[in-house]
Protein backbone atom coordinates (compact mmCIF):
# COMPACT_ATOMS: atom_id res chain seq x y z
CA UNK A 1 7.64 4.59 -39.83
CA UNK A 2 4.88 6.36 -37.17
CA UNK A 3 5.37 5.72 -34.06
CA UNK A 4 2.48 3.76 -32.45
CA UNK A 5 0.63 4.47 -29.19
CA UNK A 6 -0.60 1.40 -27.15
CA UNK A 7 -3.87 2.14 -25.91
CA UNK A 8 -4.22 0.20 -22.56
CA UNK A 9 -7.27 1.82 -21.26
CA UNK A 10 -9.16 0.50 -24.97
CA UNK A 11 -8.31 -3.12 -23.68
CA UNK A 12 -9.16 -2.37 -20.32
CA UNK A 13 -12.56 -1.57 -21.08
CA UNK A 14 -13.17 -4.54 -23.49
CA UNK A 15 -11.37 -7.28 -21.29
CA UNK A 16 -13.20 -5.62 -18.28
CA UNK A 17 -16.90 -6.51 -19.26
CA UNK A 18 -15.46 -10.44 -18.36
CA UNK A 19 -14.64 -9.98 -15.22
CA UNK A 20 -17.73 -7.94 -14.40
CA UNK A 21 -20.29 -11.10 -15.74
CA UNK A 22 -17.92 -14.05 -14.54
CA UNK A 23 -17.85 -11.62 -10.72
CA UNK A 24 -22.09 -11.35 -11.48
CA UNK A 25 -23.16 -14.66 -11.96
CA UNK A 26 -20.91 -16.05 -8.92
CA UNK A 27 -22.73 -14.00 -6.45
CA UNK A 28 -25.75 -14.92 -8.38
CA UNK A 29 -25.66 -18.44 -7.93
CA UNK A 30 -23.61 -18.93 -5.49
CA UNK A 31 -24.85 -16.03 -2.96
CA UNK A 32 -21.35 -15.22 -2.10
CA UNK A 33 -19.88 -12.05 -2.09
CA UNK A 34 -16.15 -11.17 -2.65
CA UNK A 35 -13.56 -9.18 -0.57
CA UNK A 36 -10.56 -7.74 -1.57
CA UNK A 37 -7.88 -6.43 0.85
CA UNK A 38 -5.25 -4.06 0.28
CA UNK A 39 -2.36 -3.09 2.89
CA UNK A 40 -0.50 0.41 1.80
CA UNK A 41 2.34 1.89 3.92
CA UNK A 42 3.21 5.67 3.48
CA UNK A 43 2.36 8.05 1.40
CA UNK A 44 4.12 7.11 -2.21
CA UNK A 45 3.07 8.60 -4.88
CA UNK A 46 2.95 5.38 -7.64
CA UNK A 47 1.58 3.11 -4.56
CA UNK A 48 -1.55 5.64 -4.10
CA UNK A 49 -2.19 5.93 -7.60
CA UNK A 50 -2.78 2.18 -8.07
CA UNK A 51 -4.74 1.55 -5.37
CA UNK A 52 -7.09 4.36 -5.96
CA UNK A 53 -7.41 2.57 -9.83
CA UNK A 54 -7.63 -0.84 -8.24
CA UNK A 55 -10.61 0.75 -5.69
CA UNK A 56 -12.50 1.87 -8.66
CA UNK A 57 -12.25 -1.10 -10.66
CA UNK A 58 -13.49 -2.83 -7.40
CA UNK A 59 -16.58 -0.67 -6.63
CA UNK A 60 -17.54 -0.64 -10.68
CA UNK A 61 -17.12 -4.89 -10.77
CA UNK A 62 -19.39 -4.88 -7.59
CA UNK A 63 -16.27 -6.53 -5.18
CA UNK A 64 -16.35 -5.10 -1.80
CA UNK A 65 -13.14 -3.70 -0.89
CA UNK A 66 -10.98 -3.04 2.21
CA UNK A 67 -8.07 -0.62 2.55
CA UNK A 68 -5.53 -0.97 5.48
CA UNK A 69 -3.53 2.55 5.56
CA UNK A 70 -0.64 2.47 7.80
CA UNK A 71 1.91 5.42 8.13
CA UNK A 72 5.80 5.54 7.50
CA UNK A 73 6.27 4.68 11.53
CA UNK A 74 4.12 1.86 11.36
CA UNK A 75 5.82 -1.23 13.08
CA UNK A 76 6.20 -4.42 11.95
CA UNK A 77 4.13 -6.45 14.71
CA UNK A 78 1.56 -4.19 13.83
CA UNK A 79 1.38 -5.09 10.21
CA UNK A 80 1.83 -8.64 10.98
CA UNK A 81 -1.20 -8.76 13.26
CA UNK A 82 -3.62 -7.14 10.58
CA UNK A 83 -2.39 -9.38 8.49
CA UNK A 84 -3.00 -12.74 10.46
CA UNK A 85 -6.10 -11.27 11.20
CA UNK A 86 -6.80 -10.99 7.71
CA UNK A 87 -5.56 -14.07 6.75
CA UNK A 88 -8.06 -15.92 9.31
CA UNK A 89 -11.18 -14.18 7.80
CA UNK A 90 -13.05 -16.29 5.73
CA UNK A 91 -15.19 -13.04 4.51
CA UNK A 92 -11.96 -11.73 2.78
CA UNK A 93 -10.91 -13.55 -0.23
CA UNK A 94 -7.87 -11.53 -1.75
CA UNK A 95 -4.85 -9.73 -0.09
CA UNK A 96 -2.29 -6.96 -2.01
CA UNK A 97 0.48 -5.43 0.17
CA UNK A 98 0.95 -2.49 -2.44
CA UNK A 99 4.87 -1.68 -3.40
CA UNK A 100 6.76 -0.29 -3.11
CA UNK A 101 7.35 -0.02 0.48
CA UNK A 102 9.29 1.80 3.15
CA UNK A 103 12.86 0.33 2.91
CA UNK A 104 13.14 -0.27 7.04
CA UNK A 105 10.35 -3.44 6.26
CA UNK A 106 11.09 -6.44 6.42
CA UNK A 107 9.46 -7.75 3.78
CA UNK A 108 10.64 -11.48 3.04
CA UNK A 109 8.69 -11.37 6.55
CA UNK A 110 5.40 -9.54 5.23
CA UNK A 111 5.25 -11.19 2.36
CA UNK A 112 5.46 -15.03 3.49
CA UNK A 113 2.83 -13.84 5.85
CA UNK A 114 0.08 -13.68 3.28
CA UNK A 115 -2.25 -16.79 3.07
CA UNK A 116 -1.28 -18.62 -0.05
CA UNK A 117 -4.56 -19.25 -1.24
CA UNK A 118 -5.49 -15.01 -0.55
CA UNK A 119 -2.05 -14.13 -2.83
CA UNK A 120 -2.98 -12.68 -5.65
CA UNK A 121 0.35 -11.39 -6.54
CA UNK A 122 2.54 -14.05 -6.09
CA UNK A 123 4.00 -12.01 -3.11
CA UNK A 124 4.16 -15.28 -0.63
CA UNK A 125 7.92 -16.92 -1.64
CA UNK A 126 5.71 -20.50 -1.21
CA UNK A 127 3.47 -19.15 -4.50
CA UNK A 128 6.61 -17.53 -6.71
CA UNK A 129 8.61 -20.39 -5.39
CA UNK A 130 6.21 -22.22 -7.11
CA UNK A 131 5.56 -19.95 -10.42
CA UNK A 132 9.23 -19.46 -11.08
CA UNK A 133 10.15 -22.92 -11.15
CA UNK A 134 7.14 -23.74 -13.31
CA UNK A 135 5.14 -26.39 -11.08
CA UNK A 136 2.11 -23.77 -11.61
CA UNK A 137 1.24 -21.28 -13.96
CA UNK A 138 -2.11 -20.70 -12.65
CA UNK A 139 -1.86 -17.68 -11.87
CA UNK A 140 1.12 -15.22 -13.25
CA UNK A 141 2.45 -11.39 -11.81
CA UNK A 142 -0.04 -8.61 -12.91
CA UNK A 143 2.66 -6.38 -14.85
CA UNK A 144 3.85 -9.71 -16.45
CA UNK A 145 0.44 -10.78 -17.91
CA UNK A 146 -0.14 -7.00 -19.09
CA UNK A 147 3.47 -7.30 -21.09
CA UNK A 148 2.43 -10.22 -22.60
CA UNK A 149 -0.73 -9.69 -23.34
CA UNK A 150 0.87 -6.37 -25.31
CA UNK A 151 3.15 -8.98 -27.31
CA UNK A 152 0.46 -11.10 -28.22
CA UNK A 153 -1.98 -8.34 -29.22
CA UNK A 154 0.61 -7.07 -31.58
CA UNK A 155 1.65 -10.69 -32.99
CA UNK A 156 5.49 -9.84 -32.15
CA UNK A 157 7.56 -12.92 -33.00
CA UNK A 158 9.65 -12.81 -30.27
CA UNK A 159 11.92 -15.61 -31.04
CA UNK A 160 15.39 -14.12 -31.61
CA UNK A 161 14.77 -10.53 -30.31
CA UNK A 162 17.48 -9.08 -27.98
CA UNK A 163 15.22 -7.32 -24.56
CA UNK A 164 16.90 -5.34 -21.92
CA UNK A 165 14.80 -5.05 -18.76
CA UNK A 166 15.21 -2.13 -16.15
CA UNK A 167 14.60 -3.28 -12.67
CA UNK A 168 14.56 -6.73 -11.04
CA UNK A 169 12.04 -6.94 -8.48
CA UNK A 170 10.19 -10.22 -8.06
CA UNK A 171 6.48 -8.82 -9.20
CA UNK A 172 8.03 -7.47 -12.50
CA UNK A 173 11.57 -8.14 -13.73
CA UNK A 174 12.50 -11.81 -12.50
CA UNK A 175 9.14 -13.27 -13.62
CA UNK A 176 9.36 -10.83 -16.74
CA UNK A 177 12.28 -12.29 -18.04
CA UNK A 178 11.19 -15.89 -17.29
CA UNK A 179 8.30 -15.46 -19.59
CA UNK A 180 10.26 -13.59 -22.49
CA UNK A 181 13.16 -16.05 -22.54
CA UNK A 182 10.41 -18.92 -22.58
CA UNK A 183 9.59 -17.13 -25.84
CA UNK A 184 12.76 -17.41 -27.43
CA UNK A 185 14.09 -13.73 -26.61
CA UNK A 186 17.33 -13.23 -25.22
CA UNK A 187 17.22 -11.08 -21.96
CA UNK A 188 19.35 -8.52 -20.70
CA UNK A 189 18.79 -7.40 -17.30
CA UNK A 190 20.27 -3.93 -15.99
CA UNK A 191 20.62 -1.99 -12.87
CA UNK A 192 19.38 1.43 -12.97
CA UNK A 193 23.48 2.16 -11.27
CA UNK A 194 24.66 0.43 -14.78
CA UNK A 195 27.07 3.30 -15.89
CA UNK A 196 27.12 1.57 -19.98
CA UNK A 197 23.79 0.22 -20.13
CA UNK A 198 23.44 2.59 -23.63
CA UNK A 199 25.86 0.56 -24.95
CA UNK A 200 23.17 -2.43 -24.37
CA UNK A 201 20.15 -0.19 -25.27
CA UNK A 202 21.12 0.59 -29.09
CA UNK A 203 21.22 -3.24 -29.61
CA UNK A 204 18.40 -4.34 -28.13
CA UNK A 205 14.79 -4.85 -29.96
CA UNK A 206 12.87 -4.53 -26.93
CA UNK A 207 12.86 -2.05 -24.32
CA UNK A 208 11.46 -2.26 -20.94
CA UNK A 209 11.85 0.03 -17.78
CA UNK A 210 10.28 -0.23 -14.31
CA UNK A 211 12.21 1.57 -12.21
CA UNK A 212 10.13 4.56 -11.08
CA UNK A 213 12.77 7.22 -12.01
CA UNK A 214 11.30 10.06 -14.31
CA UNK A 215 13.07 10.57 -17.40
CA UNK A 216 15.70 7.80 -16.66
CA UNK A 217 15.80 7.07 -20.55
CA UNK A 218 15.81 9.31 -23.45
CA UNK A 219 13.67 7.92 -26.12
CA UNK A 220 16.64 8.84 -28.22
CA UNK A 221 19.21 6.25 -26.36
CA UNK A 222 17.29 3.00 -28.05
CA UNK A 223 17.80 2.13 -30.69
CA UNK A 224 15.54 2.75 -34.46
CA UNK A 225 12.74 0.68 -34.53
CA UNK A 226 12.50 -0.50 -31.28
CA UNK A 227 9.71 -1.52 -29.16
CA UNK A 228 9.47 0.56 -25.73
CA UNK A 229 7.25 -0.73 -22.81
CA UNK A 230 7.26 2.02 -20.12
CA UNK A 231 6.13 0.29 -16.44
CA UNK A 232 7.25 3.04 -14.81
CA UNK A 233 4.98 5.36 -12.40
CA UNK A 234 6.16 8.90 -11.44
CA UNK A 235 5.26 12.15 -10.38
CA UNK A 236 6.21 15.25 -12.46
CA UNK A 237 5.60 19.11 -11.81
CA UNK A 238 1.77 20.59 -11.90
CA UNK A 239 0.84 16.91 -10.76
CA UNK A 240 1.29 14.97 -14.06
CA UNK A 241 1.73 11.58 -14.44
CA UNK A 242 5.07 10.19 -16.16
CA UNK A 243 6.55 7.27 -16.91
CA UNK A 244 10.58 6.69 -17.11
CA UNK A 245 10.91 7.71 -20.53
CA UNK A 246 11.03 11.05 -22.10
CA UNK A 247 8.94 10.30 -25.18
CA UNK A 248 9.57 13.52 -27.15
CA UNK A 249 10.85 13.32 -30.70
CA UNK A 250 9.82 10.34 -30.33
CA UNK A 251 7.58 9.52 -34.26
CA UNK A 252 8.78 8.29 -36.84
CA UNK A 253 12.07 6.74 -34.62
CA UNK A 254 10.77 4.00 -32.68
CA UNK A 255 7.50 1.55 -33.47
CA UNK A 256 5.43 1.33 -30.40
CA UNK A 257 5.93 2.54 -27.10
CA UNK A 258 3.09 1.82 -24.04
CA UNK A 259 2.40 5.63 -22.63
CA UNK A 260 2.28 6.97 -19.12
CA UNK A 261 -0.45 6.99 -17.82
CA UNK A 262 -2.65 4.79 -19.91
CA UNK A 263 -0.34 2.21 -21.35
CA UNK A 264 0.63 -0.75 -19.37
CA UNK A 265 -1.19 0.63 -16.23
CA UNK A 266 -4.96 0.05 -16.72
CA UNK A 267 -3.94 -3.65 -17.93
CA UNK A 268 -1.91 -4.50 -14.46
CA UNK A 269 -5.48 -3.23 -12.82
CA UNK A 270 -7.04 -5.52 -14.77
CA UNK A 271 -5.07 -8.64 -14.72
CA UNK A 272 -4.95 -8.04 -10.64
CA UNK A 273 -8.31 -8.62 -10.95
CA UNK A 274 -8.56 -11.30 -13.22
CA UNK A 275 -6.15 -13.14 -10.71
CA UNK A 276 -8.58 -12.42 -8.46
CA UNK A 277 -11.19 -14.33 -10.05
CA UNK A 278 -9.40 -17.35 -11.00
CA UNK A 279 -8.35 -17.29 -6.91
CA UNK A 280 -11.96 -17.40 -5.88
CA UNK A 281 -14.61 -17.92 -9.26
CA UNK A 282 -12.72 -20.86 -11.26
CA UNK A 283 -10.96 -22.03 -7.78
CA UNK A 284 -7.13 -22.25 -9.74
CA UNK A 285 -5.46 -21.65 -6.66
CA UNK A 286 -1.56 -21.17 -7.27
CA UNK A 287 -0.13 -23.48 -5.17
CA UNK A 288 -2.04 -26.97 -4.02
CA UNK A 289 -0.32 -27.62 -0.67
C-alpha cells in the first residue's frame, strides 16, 4: 500500500474558476459589487496565514476586501463598535472574525454580534443554533465542507468507520462530527489533555486533528491503513509550515493523509468563499428570521 497525498491546492484551482464566473456575472448584471470584511486580533501565526490566503483569493475573484487589525490590548467596546459599524453598512456583504483569538475575549459576545445575514462562518450562536439542530443547511463551517468534500472525492463509504476527532471548537469539531455521524461513522471526540487517547487512535479508521500543536501525533500512533486529515496550522523552525502530524515514515503504513500546507487548507479558503456567494449571489441566507 503507497501512501496517498491529497492535493488540495489541485481542487482549489478547479472548484475556483466557479466562484470567479458566478462572482463575474453578478456584478455584471446586477452592477453590484461585493465586500468582504475580516476582523483579526494579534499577531498569531495560523490566524495571519489564512487571512493573507483568504486576501488573495479575494483580490484574484475581483471581491473588494477589508481588513480590521486590532492588537493583543485591543478592548472589547472597541471591537464591538467596528463591528456594529460594520454590521450597519450596506456596502459590506460578508464578516470573518478570524480564530483563534486572544483568550481574555469574550467571544460568545463577539460572535452574536455579527449580523446573521453577513455570517459566513456560522460564528453568530442564532446561525449554528440553527445549523446544528438541522432547521438549515444552507450554508455549512468552511473546514467541515473541505472534510467532506475530501470523503466524497475519494468515494469513502463511511458507514461503519470508527473517527476520532482532535479538538472541539464550534467552526470545526462539533459541526465535524455532526456531519460524519449523519454518515453512519461512529465518532470519537478527544481532548488534546487525553492522557490514553492512543489507545483510541490504533482503532480508529479515520483520523482527524485540529488542534494547532506541531507534532502532537506521530504518524506511527494510528493505526495501518488509516485515513489521516491534518487541519492543523503551525509554525516550525526556518519559517515552515506544519501541520499536527509528523508525517515521516509515513508510505506504505497509512492510505491517505491531507498535507500541511496544501491539504485541507486551500479548500477551507475556498469553501469560505463559496459561503460567501451563496450569502449574497444565490441569496441562501442561513437563517430566515
Amino acid at each position: 500500500m503507497i501512501t496517498k497525498f491529497f492535493n488540495g491546492k489541485y481542487f482549489f484551482e478547479n472548484l475556483f474558476k466557479n466562484i470567479c464566473n458566478e462572482i463575474f456575472f453578478y456584478k455584471y448584471f446586477s452592477y453590484k459589487s461585493l465586500c468582504f470584511s475580516i476582523f483579526i486580533v494579534g499577531n498569531i501565526f495560523s490566524a495571519n496565514l489564512y487571512v493573507k490566503n483568504k486576501i488573495y483569493s479575494c483580490y484574484l475573484s475581483s471581491i473588494d476586501f477589508l481588513i480590521f487589525k486590532f492588537s493583543n490590548d485591543v478592548k472589547m467596546k472597541t471591537l464591538l463598535m467596528v463591528l456594529k459599524i460594520v454590521k450597519f453598512d450596506i456596502l459590506i456583504n460578508g464578516i470573518i472574525i478570524q480564530l483563534p483569538l486572544v483568550c481574555r475575549l469574550n467571544k460568545p459576545v463577539l460572535f452574536n454580534s455579527i449580523c446573521v445575514y453577513k455570517d459566513i462562518d456560522l460564528l453568530n450562536s442564532f446561525n449554528f443554533g440553527h445549523y446544528y439542530l438541522s432547521y438549515s443547511k444552507n450554508i455549512i463551517p468552511s473546514t467541515v465542507k473541505s472534510v467532506l468534500f475530501l470523503l466524497k472525492k475519494f468515494k469513502i463509504n463511511c458507514v461503519g468507520l470508527r473517527c476520532v476527532v482532535f479538538g472541539f471548537s464550534n467552526i470545526v469539531g462539533k459541526p465535524l462530527s455532526l456531519e460524519l455521524n449523519s454518515l453512519g461513522m461512529t465518532v470519537v471526540i478527544v481532548s488534546k489533555n487525553d492522557l490514553y487517547f492512543y489507545d483510541i487512535l490504533k482503532s480508529s479508521d479515520i483520523v482527524i486533528s485540529a488542534v494547532g500543536i506541531l507534532n502532537f501525533l506521530k504518524i506511527k500512533n494510528v493505526s495501518k491503513g488509516s485515513l489521516v486529515i491534518d487541519i492543523g496550522i503551525n509554525e516550525s523552525n526556518y519559517d515552515i509550515v506544519l501541520g499536527d502530524f509528523c508525517v515521516e515514515f509515513s508510505s506504505n503504513f497509512i492510505n491517505l493523509i491531507t498535507p500541511v500546507p496544501g491539504g485541507i487548507g486551500p479548500l477551507t479558503v475556498y469553501h469560505i468563499l463559496d459561503n460567501f456567494v451563496k450569502i449574497n449571489v444565490n441569496k441562501n441566507f442561513v437563517a430566515m428570521v
